[in-house]
PDB file of N, CA and C in Angstrom:
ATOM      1  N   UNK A   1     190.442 125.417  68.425  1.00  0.00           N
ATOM      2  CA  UNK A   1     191.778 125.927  68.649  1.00  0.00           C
ATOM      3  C   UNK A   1     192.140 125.735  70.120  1.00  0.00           C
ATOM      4  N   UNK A   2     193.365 125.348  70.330  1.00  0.00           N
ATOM      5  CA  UNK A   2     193.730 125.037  71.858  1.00  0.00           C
ATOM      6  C   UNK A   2     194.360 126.319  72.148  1.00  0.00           C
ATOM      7  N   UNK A   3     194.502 126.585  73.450  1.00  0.00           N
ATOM      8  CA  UNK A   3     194.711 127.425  74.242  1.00  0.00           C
ATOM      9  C   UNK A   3     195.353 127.292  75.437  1.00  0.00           C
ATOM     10  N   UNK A   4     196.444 128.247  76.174  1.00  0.00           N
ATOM     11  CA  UNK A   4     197.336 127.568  77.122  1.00  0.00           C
ATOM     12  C   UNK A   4     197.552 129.248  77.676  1.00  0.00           C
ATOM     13  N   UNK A   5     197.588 128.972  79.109  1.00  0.00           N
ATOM     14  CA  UNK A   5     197.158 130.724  79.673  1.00  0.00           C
ATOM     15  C   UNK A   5     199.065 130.450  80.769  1.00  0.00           C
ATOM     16  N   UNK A   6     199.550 131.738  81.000  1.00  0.00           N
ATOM     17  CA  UNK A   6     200.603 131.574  81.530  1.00  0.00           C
ATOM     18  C   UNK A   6     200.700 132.712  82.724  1.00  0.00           C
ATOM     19  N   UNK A   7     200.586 132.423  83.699  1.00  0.00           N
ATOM     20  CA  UNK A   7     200.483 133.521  84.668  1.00  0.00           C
ATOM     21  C   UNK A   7     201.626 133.652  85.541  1.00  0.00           C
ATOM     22  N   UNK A   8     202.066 134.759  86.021  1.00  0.00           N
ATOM     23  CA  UNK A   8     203.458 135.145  86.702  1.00  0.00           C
ATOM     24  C   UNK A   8     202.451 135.806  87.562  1.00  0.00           C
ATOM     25  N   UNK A   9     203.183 135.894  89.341  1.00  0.00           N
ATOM     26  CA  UNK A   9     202.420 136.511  89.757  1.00  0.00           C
ATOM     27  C   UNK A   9     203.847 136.934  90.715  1.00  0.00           C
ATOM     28  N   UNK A  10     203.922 138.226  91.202  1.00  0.00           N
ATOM     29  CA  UNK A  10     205.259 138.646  91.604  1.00  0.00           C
ATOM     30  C   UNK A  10     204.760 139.482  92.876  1.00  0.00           C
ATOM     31  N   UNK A  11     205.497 138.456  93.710  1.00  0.00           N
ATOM     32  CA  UNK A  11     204.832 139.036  95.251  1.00  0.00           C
ATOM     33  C   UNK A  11     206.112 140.229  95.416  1.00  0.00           C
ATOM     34  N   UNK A  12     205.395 141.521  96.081  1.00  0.00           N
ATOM     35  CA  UNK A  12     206.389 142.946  96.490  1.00  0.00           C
ATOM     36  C   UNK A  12     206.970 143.161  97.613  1.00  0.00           C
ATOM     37  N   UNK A  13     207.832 143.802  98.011  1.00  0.00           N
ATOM     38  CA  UNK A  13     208.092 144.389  99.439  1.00  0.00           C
ATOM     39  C   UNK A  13     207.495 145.651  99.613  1.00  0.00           C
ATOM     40  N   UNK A  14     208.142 146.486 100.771  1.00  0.00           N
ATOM     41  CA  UNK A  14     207.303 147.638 101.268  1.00  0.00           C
ATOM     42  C   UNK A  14     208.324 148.459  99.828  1.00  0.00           C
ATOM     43  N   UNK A  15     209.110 148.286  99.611  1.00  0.00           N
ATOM     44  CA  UNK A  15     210.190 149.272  98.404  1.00  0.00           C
ATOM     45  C   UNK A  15     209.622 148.605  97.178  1.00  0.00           C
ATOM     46  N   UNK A  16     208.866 148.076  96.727  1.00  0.00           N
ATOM     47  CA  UNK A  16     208.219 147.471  95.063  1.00  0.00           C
ATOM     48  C   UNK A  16     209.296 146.331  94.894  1.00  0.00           C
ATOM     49  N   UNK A  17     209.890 146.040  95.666  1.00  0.00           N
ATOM     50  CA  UNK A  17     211.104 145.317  94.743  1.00  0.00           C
ATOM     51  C   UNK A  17     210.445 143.583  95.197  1.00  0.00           C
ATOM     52  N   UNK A  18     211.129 143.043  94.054  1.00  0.00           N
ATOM     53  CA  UNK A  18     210.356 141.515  94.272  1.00  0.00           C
ATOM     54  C   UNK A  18     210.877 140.428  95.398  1.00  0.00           C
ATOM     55  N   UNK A  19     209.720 140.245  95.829  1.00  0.00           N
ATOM     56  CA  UNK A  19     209.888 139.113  96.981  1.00  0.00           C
ATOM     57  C   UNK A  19     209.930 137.596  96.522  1.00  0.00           C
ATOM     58  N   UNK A  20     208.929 137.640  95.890  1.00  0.00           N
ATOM     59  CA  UNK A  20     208.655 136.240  95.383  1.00  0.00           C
ATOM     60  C   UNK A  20     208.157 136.332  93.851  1.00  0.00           C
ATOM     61  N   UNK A  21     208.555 135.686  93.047  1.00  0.00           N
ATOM     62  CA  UNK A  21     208.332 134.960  91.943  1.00  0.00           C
ATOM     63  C   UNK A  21     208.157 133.500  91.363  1.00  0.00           C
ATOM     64  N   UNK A  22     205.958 133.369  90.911  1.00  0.00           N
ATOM     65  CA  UNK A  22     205.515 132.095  90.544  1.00  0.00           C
ATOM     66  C   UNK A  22     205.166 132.596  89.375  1.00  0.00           C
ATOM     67  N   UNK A  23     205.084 131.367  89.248  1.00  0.00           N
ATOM     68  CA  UNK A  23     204.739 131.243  87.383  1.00  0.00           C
ATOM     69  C   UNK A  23     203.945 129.650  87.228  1.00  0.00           C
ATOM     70  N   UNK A  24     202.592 129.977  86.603  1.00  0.00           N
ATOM     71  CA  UNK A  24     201.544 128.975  86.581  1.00  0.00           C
ATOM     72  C   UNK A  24     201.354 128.344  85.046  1.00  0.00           C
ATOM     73  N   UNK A  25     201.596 127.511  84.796  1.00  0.00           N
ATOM     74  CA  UNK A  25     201.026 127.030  83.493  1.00  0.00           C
ATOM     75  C   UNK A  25     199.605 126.158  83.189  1.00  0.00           C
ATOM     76  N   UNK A  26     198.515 126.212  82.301  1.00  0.00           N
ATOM     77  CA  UNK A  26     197.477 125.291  82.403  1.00  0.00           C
ATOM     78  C   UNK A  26     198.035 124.340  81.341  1.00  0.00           C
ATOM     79  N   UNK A  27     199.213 124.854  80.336  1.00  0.00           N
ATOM     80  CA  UNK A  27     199.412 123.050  79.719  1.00  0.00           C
ATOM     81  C   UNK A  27     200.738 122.662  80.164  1.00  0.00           C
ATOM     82  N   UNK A  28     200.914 123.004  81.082  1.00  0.00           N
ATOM     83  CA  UNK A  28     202.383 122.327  82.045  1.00  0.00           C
ATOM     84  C   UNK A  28     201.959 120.918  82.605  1.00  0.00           C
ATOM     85  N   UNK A  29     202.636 120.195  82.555  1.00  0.00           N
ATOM     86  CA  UNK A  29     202.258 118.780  83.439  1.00  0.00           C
ATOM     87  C   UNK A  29     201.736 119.372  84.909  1.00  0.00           C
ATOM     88  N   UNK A  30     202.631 120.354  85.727  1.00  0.00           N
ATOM     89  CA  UNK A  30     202.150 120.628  86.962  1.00  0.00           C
ATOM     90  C   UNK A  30     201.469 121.848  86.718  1.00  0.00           C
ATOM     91  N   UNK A  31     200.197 121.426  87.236  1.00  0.00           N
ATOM     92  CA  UNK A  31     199.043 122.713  87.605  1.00  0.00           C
ATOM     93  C   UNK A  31     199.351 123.670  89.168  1.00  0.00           C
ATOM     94  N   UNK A  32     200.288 123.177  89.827  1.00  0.00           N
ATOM     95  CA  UNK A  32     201.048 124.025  90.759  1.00  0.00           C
ATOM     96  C   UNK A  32     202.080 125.590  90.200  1.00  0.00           C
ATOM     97  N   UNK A  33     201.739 126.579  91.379  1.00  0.00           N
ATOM     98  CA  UNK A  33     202.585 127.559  90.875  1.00  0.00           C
ATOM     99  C   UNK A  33     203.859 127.616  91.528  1.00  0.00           C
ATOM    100  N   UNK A  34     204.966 127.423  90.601  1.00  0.00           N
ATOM    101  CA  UNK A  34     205.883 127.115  90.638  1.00  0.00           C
ATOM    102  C   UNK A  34     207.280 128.435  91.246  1.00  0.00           C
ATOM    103  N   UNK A  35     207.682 128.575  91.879  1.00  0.00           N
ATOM    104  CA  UNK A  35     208.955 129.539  92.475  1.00  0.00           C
ATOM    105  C   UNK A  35     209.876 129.738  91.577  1.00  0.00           C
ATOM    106  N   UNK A  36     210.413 130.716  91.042  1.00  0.00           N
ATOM    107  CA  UNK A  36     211.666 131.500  90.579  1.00  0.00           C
ATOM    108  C   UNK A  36     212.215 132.202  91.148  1.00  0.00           C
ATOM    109  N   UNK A  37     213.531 132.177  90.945  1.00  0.00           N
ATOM    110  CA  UNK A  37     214.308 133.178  91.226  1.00  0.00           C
ATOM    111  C   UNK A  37     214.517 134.988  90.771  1.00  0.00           C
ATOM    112  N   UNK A  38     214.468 134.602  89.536  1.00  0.00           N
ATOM    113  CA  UNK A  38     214.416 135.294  88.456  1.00  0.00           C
ATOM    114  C   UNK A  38     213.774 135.256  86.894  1.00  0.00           C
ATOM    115  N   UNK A  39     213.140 136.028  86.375  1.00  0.00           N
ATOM    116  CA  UNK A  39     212.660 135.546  85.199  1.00  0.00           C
ATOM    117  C   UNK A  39     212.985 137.209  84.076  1.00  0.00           C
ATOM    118  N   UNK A  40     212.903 136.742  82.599  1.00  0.00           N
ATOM    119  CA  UNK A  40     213.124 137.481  81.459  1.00  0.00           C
ATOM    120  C   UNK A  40     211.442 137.418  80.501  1.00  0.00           C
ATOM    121  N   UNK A  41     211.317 138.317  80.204  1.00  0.00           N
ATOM    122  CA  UNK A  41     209.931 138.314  79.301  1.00  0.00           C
ATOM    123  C   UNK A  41     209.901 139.287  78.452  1.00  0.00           C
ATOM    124  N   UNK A  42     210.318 138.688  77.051  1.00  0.00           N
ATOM    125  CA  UNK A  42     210.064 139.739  75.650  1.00  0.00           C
ATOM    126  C   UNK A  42     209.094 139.651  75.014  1.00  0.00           C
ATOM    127  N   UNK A  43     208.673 140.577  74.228  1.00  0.00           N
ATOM    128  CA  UNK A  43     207.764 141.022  73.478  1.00  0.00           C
ATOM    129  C   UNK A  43     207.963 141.303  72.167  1.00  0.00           C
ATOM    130  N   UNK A  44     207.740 141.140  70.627  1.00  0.00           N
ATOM    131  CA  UNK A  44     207.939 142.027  69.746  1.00  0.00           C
ATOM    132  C   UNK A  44     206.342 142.998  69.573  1.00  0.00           C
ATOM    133  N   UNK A  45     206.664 144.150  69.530  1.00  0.00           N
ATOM    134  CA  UNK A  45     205.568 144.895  68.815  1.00  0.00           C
ATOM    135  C   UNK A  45     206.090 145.154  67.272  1.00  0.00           C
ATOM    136  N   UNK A  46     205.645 144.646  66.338  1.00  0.00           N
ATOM    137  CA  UNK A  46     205.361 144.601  64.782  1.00  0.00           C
ATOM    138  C   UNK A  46     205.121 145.984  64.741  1.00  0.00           C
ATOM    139  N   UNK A  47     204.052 146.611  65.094  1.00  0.00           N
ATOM    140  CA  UNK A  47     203.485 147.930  64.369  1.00  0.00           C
ATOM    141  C   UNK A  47     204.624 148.978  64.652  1.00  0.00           C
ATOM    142  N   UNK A  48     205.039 148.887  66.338  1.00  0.00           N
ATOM    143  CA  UNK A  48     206.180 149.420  66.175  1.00  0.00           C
ATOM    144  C   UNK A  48     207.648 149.409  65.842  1.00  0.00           C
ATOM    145  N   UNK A  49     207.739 148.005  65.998  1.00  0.00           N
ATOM    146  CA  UNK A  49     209.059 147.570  65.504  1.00  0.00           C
ATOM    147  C   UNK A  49     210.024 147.340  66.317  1.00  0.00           C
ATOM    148  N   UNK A  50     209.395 147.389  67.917  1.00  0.00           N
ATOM    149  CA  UNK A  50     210.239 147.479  68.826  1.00  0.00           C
ATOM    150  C   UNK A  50     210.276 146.349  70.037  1.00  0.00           C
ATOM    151  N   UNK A  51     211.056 146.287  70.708  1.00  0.00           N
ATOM    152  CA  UNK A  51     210.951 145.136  71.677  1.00  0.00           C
ATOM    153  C   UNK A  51     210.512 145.569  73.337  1.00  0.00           C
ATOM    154  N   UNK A  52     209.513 144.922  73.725  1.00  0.00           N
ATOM    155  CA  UNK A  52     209.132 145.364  75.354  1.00  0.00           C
ATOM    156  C   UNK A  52     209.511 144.536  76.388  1.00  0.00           C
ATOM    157  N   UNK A  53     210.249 144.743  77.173  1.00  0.00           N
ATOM    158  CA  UNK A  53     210.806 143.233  78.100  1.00  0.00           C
ATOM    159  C   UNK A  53     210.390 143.206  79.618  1.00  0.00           C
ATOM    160  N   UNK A  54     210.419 142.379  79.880  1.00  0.00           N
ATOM    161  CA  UNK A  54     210.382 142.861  81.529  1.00  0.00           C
ATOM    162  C   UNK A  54     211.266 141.676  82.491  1.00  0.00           C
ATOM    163  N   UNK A  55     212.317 142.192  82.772  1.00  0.00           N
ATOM    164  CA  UNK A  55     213.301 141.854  83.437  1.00  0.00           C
ATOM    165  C   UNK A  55     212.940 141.428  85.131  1.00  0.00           C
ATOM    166  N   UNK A  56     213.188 140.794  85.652  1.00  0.00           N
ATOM    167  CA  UNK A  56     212.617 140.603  87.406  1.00  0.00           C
ATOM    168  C   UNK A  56     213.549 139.701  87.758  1.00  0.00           C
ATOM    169  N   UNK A  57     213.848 139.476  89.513  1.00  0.00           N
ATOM    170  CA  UNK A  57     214.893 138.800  90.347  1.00  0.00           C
ATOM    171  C   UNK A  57     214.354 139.532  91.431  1.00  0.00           C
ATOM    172  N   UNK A  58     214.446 138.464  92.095  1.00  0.00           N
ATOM    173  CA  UNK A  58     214.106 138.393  93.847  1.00  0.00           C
ATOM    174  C   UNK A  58     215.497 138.927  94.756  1.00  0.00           C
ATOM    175  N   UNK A  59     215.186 139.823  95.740  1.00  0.00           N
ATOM    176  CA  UNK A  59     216.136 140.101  96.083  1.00  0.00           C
ATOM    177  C   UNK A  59     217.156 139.377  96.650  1.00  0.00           C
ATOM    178  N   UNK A  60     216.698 137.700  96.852  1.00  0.00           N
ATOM    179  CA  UNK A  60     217.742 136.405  97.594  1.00  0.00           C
ATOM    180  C   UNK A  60     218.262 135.954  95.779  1.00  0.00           C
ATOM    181  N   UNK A  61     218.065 136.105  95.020  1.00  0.00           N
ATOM    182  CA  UNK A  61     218.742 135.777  93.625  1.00  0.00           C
ATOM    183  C   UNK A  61     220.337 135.721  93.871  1.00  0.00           C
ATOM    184  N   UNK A  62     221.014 134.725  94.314  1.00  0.00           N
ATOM    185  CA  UNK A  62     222.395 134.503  93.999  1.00  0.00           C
ATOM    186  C   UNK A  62     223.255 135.304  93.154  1.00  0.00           C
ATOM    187  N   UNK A  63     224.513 135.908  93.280  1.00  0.00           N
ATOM    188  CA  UNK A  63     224.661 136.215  92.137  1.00  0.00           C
ATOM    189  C   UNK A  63     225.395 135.119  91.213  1.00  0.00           C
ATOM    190  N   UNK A  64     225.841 134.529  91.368  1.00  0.00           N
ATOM    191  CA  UNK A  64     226.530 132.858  90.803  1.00  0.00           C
ATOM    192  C   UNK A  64     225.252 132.440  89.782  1.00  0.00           C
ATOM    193  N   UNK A  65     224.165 132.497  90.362  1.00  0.00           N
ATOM    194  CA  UNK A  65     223.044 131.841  89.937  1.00  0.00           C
ATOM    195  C   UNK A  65     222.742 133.324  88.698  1.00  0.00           C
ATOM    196  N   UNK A  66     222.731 134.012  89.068  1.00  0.00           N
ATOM    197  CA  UNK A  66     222.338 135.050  87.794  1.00  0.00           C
ATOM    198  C   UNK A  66     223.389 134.520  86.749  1.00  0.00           C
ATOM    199  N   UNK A  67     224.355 134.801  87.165  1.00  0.00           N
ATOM    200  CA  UNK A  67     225.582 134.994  86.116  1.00  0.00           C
ATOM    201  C   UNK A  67     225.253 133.479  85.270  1.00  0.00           C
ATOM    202  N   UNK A  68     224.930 132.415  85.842  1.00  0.00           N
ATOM    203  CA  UNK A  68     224.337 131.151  85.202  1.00  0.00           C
ATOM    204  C   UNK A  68     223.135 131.190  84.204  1.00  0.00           C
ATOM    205  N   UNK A  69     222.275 132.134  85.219  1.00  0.00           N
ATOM    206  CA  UNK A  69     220.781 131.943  84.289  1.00  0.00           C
ATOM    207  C   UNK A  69     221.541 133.139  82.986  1.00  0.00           C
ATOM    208  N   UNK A  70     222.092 134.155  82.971  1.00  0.00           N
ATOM    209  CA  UNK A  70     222.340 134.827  81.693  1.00  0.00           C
ATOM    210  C   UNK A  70     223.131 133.990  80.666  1.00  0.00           C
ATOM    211  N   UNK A  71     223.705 133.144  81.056  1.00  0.00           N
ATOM    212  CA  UNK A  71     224.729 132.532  80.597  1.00  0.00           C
ATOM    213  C   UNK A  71     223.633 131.465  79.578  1.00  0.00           C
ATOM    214  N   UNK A  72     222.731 130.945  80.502  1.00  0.00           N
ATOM    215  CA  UNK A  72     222.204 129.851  79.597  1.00  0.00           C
ATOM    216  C   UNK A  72     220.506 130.642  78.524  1.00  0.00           C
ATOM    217  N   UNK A  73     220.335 131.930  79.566  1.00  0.00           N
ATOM    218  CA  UNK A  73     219.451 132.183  78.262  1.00  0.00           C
ATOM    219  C   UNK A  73     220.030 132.826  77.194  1.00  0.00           C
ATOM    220  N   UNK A  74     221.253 133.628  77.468  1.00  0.00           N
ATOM    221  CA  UNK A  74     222.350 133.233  76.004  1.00  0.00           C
ATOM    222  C   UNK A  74     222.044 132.445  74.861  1.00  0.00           C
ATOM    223  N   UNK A  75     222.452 131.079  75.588  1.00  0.00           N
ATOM    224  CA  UNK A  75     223.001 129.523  74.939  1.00  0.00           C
ATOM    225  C   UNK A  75     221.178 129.384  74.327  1.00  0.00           C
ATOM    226  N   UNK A  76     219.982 129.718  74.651  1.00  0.00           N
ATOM    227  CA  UNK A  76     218.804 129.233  74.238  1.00  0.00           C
ATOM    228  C   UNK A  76     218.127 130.234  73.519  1.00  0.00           C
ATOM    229  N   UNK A  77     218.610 131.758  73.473  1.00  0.00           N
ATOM    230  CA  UNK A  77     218.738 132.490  72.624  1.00  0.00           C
ATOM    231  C   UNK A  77     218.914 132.136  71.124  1.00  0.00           C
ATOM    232  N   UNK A  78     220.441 131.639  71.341  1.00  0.00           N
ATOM    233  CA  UNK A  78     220.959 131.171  69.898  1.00  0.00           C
ATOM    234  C   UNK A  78     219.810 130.044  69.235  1.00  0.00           C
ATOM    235  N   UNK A  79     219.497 129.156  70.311  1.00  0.00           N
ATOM    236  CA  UNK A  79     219.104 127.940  69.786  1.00  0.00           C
ATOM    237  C   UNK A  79     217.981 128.127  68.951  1.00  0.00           C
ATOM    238  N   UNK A  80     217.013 129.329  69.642  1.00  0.00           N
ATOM    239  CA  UNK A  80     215.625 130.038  68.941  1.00  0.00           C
ATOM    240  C   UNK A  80     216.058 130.518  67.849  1.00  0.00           C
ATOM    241  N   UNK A  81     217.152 131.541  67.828  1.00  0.00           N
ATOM    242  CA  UNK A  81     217.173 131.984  66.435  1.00  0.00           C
ATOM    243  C   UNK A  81     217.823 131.224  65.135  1.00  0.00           C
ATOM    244  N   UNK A  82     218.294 130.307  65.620  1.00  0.00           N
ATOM    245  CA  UNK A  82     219.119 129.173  64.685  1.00  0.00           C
ATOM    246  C   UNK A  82     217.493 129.027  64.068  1.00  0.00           C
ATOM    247  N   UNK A  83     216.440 128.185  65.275  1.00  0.00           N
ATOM    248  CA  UNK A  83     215.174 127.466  64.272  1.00  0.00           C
ATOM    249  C   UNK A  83     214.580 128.706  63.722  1.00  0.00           C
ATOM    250  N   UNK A  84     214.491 129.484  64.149  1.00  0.00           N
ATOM    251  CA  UNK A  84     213.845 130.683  63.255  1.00  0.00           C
ATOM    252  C   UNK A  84     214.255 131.355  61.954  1.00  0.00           C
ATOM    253  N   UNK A  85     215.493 131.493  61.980  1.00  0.00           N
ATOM    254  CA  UNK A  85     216.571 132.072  60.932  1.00  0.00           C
ATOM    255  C   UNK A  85     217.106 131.002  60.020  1.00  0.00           C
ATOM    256  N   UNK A  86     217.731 129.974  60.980  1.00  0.00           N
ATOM    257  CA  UNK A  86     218.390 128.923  60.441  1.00  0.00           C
ATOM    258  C   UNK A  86     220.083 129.543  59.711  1.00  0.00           C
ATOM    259  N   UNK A  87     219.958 130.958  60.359  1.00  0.00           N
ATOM    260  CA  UNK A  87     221.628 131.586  60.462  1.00  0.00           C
ATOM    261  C   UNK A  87     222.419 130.776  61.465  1.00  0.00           C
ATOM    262  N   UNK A  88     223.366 130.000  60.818  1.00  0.00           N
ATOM    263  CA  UNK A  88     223.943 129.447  61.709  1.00  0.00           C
ATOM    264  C   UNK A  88     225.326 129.521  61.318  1.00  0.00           C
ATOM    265  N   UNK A  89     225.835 130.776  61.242  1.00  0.00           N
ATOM    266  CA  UNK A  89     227.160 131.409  61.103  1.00  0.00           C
ATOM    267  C   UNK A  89     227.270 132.376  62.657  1.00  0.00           C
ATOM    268  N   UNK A  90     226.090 132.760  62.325  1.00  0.00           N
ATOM    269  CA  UNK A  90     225.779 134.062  63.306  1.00  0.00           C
ATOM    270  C   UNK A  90     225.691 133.286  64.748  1.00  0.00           C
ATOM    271  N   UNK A  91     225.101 132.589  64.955  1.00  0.00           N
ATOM    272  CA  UNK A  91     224.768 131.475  66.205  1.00  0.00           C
ATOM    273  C   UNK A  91     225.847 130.704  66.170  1.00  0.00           C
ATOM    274  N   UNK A  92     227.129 130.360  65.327  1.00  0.00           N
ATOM    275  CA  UNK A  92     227.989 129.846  65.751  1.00  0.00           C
ATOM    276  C   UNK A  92     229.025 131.187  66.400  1.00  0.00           C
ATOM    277  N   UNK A  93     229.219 132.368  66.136  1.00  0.00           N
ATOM    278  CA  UNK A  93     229.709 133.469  66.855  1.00  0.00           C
ATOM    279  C   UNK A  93     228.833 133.611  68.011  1.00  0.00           C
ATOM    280  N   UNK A  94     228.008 133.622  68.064  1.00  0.00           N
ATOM    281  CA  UNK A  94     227.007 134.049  69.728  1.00  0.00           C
ATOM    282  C   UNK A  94     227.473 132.636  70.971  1.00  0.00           C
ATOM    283  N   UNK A  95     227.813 131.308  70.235  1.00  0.00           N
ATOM    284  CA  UNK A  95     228.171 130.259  71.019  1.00  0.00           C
ATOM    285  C   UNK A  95     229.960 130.378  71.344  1.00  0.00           C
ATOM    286  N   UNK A  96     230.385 131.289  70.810  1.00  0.00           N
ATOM    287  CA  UNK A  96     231.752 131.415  70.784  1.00  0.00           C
ATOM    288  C   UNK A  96     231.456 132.559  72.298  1.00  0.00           C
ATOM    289  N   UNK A  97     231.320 133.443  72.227  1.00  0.00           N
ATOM    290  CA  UNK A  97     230.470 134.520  72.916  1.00  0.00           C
ATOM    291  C   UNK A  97     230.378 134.177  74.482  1.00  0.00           C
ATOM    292  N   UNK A  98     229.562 133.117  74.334  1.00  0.00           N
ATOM    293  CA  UNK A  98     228.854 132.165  75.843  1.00  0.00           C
ATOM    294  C   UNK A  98     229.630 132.085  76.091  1.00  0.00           C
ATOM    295  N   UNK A  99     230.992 131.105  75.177  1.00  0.00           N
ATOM    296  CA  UNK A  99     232.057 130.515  75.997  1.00  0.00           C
ATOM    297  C   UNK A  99     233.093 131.569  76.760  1.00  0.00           C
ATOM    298  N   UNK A 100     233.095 132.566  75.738  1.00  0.00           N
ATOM    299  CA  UNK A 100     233.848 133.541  76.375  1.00  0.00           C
ATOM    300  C   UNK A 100     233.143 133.851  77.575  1.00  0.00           C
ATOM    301  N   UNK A 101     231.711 134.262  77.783  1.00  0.00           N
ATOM    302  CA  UNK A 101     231.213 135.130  78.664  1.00  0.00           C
ATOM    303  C   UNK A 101     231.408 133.856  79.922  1.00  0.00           C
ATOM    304  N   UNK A 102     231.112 132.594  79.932  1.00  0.00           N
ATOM    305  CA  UNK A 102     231.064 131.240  80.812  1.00  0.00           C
ATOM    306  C   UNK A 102     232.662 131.726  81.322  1.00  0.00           C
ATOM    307  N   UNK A 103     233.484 131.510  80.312  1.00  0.00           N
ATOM    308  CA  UNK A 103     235.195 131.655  81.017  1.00  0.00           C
ATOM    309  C   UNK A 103     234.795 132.545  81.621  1.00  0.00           C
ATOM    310  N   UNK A 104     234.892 134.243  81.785  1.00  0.00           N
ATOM    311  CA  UNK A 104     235.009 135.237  82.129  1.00  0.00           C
ATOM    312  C   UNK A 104     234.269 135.642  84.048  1.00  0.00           C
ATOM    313  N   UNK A 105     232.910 134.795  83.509  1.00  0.00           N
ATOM    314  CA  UNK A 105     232.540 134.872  84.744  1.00  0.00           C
ATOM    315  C   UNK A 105     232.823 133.679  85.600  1.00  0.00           C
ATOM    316  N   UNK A 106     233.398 132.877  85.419  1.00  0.00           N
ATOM    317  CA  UNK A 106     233.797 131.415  85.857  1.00  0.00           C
ATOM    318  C   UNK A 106     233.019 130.724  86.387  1.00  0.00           C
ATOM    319  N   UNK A 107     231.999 130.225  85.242  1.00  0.00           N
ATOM    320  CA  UNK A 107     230.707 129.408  85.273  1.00  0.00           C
ATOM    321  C   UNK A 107     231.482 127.917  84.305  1.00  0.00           C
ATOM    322  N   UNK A 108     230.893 127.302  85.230  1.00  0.00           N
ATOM    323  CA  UNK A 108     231.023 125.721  85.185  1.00  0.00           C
ATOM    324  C   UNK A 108     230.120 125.283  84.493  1.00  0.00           C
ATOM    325  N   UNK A 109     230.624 125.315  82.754  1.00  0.00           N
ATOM    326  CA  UNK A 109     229.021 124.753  81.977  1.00  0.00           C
ATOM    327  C   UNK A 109     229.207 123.433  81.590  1.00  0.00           C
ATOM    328  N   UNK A 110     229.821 122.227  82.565  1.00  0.00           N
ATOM    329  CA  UNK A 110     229.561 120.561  82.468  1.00  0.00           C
ATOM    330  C   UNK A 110     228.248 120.723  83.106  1.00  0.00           C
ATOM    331  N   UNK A 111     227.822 121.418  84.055  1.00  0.00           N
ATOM    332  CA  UNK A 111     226.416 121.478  84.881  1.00  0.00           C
ATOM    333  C   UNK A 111     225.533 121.144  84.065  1.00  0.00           C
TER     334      UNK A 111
END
């Protein structure tokens, strides 16, 4: 069985709040740990039924650049639950959604 390990490692300030954010992959082409800005990490727990997340952004995180990264894990949201579900009524309303939320915050999605 293959195996692939994923490590985040989130450097602090003197207030806990994040300085730096890497993220290492061993089946990534680059074995370098790589810089973020910001990152999202869910969980399902089955037994309980519930979802555990852990949300993080560096305190230099743009806000242009947030309003982008929500915008597109939106758009890759849908795309997961389309292959998972293969509801694609529901994922055509969530892409209606983006566009609204893209207008609203006036994000440029030719990018």
């Amino acid at each position: 069985m293959k195996k692939a390990e994923i490590k985040i490692t989130v450097e602090l300030d003197d207030n806990n709040l994040p300085d730096q954010i890497l993220y290492q992959s061993t089946d990534g082409a680059n074995k370098d740990q790589v810089p973020v800005k910001s990152m999202m990490l869910s969980f399902w727990d089955h037994n309980y039924k519930n979802s555990m997340r852990i949300d993080l952004w560096t305190k230099d995180m743009p806000v242009d650049e947030m309003k982008r990264f929500f915008y597109e894990t939106l758009q890759t949201m849908g795309d997961s639950f389309l292959k998972a579900t293969g509801e694609e009524n529901i994922v055509e309303d969530l892409r209606d959604y983006c566009a609204h939320f893209a207008d609203k915050m006036g994000i440029d999605t030719r990018k």
